[in-house]
Every structure is written in C-alpha cells, then in structure tokens.
Protein backbone atom coordinates (compact mmCIF):
# COMPACT_ATOMS: atom_id res chain seq x y z
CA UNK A 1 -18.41 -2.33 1.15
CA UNK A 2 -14.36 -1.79 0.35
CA UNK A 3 -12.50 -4.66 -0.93
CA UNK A 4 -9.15 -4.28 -0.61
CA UNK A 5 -6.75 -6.54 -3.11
CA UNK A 6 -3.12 -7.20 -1.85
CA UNK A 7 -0.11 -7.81 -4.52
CA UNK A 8 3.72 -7.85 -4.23
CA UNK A 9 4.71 -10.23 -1.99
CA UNK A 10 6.83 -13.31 -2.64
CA UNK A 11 10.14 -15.22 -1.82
CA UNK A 12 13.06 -13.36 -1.08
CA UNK A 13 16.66 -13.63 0.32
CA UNK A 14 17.72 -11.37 2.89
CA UNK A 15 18.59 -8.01 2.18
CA UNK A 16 16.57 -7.94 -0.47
CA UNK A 17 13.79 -5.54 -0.94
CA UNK A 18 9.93 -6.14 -2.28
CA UNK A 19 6.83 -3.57 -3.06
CA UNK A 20 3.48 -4.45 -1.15
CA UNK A 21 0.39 -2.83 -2.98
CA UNK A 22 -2.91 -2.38 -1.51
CA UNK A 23 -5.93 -1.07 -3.62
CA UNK A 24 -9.06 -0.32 -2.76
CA UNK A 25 -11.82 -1.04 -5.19
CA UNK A 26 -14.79 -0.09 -4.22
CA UNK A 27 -15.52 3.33 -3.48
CA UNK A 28 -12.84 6.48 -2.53
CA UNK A 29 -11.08 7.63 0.49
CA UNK A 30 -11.20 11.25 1.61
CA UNK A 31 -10.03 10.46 5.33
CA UNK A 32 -9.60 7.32 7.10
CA UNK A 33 -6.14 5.46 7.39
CA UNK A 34 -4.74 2.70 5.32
CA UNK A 35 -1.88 0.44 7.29
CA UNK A 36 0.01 -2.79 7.07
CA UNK A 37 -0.31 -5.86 9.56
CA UNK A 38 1.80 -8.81 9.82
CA UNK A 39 1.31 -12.41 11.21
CA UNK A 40 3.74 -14.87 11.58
CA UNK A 41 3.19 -18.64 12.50
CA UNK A 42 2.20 -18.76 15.99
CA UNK A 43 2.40 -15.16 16.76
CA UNK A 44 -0.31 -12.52 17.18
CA UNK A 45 -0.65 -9.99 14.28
CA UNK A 46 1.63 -7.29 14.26
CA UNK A 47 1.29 -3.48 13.48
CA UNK A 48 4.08 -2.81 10.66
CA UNK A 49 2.70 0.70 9.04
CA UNK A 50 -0.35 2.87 8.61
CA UNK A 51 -0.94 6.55 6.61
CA UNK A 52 -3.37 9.11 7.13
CA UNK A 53 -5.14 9.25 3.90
CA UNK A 54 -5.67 13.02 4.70
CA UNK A 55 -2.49 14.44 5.52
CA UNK A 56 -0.34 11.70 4.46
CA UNK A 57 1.27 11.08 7.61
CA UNK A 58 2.99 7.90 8.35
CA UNK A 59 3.54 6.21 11.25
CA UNK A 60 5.51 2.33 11.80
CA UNK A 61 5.97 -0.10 13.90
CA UNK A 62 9.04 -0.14 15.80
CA UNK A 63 10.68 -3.34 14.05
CA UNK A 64 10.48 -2.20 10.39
CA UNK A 65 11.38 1.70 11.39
CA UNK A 66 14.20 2.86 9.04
CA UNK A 67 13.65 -0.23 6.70
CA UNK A 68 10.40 0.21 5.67
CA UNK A 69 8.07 2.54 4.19
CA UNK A 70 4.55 3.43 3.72
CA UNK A 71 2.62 5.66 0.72
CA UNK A 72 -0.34 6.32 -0.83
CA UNK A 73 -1.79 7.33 -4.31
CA UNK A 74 -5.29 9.37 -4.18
CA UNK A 75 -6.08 8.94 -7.45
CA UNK A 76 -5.55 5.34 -7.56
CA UNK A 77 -6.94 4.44 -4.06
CA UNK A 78 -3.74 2.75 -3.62
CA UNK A 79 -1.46 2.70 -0.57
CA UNK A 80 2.24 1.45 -0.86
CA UNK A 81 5.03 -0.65 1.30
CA UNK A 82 8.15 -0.28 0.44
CA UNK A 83 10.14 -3.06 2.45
CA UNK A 84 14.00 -3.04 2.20
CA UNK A 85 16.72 -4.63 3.94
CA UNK A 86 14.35 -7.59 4.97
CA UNK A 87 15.49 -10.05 7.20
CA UNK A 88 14.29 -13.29 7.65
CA UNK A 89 12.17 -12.09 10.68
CA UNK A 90 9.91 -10.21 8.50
CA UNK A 91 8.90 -13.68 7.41
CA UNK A 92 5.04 -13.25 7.64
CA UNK A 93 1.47 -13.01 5.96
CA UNK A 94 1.18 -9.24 5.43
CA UNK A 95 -2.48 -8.14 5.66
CA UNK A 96 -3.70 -4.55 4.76
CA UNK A 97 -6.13 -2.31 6.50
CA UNK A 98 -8.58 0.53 6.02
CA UNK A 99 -10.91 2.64 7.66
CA UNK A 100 -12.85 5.34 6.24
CA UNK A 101 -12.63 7.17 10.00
CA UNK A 102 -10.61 9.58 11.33
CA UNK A 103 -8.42 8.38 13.68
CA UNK A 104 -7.39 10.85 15.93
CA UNK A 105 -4.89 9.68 18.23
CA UNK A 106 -1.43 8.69 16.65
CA UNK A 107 -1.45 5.75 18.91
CA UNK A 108 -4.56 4.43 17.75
CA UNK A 109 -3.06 3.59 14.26
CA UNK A 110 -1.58 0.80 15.37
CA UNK A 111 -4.74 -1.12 16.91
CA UNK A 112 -5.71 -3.44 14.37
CA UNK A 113 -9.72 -2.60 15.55
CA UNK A 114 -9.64 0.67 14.35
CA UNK A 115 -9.57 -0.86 11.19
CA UNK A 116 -12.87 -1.70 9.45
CA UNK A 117 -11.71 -3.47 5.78
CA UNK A 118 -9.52 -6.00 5.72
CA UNK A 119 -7.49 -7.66 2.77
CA UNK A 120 -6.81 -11.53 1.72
CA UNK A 121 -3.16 -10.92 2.64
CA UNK A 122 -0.20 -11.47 1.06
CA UNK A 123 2.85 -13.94 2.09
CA UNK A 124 5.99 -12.81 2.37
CA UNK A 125 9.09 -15.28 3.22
CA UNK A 126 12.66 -13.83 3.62
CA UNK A 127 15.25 -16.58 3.25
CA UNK A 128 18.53 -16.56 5.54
C-alpha cells in the first residue's frame, strides 16, 4: 500500500507563490504518474498537474498553465508543485495522486480514476 504525505500549503496573498510536496512512503516508483487535484467548496475536483514518473513529462490543467509547475525527485519518491502568481481562485484543498501504471494516453492524466493512491490533502487559501 503507498501512502502519500502532502506538505506546503498555507495562507497566502495573491501573487504570491508556495511549494506543494508530495512523498511517497511506502515502496518506489519505476513508472506510474504522480499529479495534483484541487477541490474547492462546492465544486467538483479539479485536474491541476500530473508527471510521468518515467520520462518526466508534465502535463497541466488549463487554469494553472504558465503559473504552475510540476517535478519529481526519484531518489526521494517525491513529486513537486511549484505554484506562482496565485490568485485567489486557486483557493482550494490540493490533493495528490499516484499510480504505479502506465498511463498511456496523455489525456488520461487528467482523470482523477486513473489514479490509485490518494493523499490527506493540503489547503491552500489565496487572499485578494
């Protein structure tokens, strides 16, 4: 079973910029993805960012493109979010995601149920 443990969020104003860290601790990735979800109050949960723990491609959600982005460290089973510029939209609780499958189709890393592990998540509030 992979746990995943969330860090880095907070309060922030806008414009600012905060670090999201996701590690696994149980057992390593070879393949698989690792990604970012949001959900805001009253809203359904939102793609934001997901990696190929392979290749290290990236791929984002169209709202955070530009302002956000997404990394990984093998050796620490650890994947990354840099968020700047944040806006008071990004207001959410930011959840992480793994799967130790490939995911083939570049679509398909932003469906939340080809993810098999997910985290606590961590809140995030951007003040205007």
């Amino acid at each position: 079973q992979v746990q995943l443990v969330e860090s880095g969020g907070g309060l922030v104003q806008a414009g600012a910029s905060l670090r999201l860290s996701c590690a696994a601790s149980v057992g390593t990735f070879s393949s698989g993805a690792m990604g970012w979800f949001r959900q805001a109050p009253g809203k359904e949960r939102e793609f934001v960012a997901a990696i190929d723990w392979s290749s290290g491609n990236p791929y984002y959600g169209g709202s955070v493109k530009g302002r956000f982005t997404i990394s990984r460290d093998h050796a620490k089973n650890t994947v990354y979010l840099q968020m700047n510029s944040l806006k008071p939209e990004d207001t959410a609780v930011y959840y992480c995601a793994a799967t130790k499958r490939v995911i083939v189709l570049a679509r398909r890393f932003t469906s939340p149920v080809e993810y098999d592990y997910w985290g606590q998540g961590t809140q995030v509030t951007v003040s205007s």
